[in-house]
C-alpha atoms as a PDB file:
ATOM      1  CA  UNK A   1      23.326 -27.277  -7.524  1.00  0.00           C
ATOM      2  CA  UNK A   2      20.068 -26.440  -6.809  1.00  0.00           C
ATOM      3  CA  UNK A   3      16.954 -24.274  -8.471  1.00  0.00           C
ATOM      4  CA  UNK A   4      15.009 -22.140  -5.243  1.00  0.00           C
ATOM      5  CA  UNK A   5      11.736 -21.076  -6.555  1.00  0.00           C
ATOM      6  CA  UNK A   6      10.565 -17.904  -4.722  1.00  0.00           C
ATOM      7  CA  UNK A   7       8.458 -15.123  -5.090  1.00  0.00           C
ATOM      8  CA  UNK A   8       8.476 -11.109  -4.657  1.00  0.00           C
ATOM      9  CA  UNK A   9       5.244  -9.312  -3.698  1.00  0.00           C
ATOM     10  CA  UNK A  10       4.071  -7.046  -6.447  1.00  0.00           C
ATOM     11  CA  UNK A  11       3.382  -4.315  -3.713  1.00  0.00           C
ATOM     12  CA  UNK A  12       6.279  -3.927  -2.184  1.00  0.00           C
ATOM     13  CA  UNK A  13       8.899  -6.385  -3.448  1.00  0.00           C
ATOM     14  CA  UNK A  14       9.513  -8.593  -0.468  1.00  0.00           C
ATOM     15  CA  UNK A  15      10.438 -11.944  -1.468  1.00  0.00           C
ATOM     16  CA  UNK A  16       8.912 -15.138   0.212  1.00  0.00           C
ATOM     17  CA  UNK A  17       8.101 -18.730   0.050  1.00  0.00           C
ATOM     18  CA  UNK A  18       4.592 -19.488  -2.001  1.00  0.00           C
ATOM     19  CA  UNK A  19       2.965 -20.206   0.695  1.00  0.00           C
ATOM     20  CA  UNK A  20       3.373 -16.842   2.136  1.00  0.00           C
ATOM     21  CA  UNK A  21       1.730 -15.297  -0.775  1.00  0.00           C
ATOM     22  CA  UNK A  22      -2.255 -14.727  -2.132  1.00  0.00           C
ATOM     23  CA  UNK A  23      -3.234 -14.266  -5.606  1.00  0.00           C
ATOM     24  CA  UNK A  24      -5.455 -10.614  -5.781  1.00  0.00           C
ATOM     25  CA  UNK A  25      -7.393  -9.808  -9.104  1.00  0.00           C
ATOM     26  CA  UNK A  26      -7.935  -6.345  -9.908  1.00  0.00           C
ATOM     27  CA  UNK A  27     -11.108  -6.268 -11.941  1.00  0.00           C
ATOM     28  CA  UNK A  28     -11.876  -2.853 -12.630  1.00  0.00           C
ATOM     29  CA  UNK A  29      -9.455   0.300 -12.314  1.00  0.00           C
ATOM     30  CA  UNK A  30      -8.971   3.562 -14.387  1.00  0.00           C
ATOM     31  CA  UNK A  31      -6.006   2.362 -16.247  1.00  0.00           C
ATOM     32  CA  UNK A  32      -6.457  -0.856 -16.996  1.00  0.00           C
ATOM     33  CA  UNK A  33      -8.603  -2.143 -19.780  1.00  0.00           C
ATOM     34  CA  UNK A  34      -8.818  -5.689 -18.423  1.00  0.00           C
ATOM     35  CA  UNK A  35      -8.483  -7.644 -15.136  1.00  0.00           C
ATOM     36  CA  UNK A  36      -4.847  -7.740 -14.097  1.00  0.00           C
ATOM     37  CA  UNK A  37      -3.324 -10.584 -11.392  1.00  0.00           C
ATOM     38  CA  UNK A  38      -1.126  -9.667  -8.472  1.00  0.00           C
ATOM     39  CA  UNK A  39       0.687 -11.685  -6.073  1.00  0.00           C
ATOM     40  CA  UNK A  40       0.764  -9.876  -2.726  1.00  0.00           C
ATOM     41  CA  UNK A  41       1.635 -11.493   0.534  1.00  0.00           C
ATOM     42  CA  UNK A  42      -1.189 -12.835   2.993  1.00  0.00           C
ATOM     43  CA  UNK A  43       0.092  -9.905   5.593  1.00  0.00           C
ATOM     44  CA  UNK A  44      -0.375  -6.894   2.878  1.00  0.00           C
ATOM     45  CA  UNK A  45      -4.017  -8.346   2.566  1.00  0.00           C
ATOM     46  CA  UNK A  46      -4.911  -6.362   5.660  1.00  0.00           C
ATOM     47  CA  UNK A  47      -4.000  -3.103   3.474  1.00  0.00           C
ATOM     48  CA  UNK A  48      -6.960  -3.367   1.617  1.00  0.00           C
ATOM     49  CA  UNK A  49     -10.163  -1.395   3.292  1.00  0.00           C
ATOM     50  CA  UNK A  50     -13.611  -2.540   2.695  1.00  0.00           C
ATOM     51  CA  UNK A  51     -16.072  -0.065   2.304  1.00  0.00           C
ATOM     52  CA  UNK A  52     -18.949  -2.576   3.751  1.00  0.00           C
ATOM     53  CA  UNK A  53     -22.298  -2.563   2.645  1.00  0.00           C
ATOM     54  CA  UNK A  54     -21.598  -1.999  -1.444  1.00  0.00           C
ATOM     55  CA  UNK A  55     -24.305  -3.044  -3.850  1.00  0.00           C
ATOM     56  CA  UNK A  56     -22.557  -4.856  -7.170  1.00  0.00           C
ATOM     57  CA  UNK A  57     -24.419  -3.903 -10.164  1.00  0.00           C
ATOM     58  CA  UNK A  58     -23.914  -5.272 -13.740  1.00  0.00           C
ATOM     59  CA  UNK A  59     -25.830  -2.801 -15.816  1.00  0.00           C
ATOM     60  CA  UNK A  60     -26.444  -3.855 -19.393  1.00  0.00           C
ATOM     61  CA  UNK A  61     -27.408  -1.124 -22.231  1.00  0.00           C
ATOM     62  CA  UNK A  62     -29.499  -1.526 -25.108  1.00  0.00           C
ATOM     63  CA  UNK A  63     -26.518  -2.469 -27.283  1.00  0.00           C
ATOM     64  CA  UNK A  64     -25.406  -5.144 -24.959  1.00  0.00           C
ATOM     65  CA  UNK A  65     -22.501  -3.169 -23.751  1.00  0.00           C
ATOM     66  CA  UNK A  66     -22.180  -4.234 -19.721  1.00  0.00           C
ATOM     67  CA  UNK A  67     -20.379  -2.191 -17.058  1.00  0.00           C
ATOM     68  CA  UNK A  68     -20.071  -2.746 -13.597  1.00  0.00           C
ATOM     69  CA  UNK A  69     -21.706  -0.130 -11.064  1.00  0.00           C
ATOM     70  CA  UNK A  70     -20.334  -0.679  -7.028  1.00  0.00           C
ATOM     71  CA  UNK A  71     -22.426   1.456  -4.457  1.00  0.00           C
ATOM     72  CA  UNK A  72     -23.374   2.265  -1.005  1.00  0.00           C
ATOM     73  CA  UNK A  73     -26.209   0.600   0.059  1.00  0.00           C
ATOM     74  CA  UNK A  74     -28.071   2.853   1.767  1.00  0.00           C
ATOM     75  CA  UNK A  75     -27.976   4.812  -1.644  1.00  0.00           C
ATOM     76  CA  UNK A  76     -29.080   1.797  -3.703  1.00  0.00           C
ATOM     77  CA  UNK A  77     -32.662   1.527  -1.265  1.00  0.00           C
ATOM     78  CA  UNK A  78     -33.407   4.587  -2.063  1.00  0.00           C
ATOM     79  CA  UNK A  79     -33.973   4.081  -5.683  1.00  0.00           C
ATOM     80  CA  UNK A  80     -37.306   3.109  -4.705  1.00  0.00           C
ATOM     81  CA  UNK A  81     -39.403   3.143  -1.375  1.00  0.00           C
ATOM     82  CA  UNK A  82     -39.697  -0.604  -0.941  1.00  0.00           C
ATOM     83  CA  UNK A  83     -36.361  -1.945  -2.451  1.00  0.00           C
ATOM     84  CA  UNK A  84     -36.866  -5.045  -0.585  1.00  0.00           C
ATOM     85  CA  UNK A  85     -39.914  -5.727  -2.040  1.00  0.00           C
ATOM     86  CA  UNK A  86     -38.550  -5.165  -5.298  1.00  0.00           C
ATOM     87  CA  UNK A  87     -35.358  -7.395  -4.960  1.00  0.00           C
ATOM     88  CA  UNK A  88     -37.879  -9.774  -3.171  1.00  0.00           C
ATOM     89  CA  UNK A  89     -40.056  -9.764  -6.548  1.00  0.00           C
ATOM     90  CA  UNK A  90     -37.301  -9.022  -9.121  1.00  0.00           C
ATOM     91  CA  UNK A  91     -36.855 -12.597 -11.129  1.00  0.00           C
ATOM     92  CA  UNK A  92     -33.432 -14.552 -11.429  1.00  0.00           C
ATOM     93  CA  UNK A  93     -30.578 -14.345 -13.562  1.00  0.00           C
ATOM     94  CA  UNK A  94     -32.035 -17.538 -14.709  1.00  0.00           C
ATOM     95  CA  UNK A  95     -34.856 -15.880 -16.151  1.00  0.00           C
ATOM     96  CA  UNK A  96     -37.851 -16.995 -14.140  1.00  0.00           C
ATOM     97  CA  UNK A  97     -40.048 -14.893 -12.207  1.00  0.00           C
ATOM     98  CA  UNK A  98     -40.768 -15.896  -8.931  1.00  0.00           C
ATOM     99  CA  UNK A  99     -43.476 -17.969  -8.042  1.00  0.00           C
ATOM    100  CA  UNK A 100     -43.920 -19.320 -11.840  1.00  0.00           C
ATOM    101  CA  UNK A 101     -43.275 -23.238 -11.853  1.00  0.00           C
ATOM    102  CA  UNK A 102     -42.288 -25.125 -14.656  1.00  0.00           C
ATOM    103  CA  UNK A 103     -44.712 -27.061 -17.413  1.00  0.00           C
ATOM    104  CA  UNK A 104     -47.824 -25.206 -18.979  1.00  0.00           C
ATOM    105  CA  UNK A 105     -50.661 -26.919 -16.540  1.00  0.00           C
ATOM    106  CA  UNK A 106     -49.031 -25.468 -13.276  1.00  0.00           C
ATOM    107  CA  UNK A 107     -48.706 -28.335 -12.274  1.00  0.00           C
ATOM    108  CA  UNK A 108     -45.052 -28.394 -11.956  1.00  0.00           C
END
C-alpha cells in the first residue's frame, strides 16, 4: 500500500502534484481580519490582474495604529507638485535623512 500526497487548488478544486501549485497570500481583504494562505495552481496565477503603477503606503496614526493605503500613481504625484523631489529628499525607514553621515565631526 501506498500514501499519494496531492493537492486541490483552493480556487477551483482541481487536484495536482505540488509542483503544479503556488502559495498566494491574501494580505488585506474586507472580510478577513488577518492574512490568509491559498494554494492555487501556477496556471490560475494568470487570473489575477495587476493594476500597474500602484503606490503602497503604510500610514501610521498618532496612536500607532498602521493601515495599508494602495493607489494609482498618477494620483499619489499629485499630492504635491514635485513628488519626486520629495521622495528624492524624504529620509529612510532607517531613520536618516539623506545626506547626513554618521559620527558628530562629519567626518564619517
Amino acid at each position: 500500500m501506498a500514501i499519494v500526497s496531492m493537492k486541490k487548488s483552493d480556487l477551483n478544486g482541481q487536484v495536482g502534484d505540488e509542483g503544479d501549485f503556488v502559495q498566494v497570500v491574501v494580505r488585506q481583504h474586507p472580510e478577513i481580519d488577518q492574512p490568509k494562505v491559498l494554494d492555487v495552481m501556477t496556471a490560475e496565477v494568470d487570473q489575477f490582474k495587476e493594476i500597474g503603477d500602484l503606490v503602497m503606503l503604510e500610514v501610521t496614526m498618532p496612536d500607532k495604529t498602521k493601515r495599508d493605503i494602495a493607489m494609482r500613481l498618477t494620483d499619489f504625484n499629485k499630492l504635491a507638485p514635485n513628488m519626486s523631489e520629495v521622495l528624492k529628499e524624504a529620509r529612510g525607514t532607517r531613520g536618516r535623512t539623506p545626506g547626513t553621515r554618521m559620527g558628530s565631526n562629519g567626518n564619517g
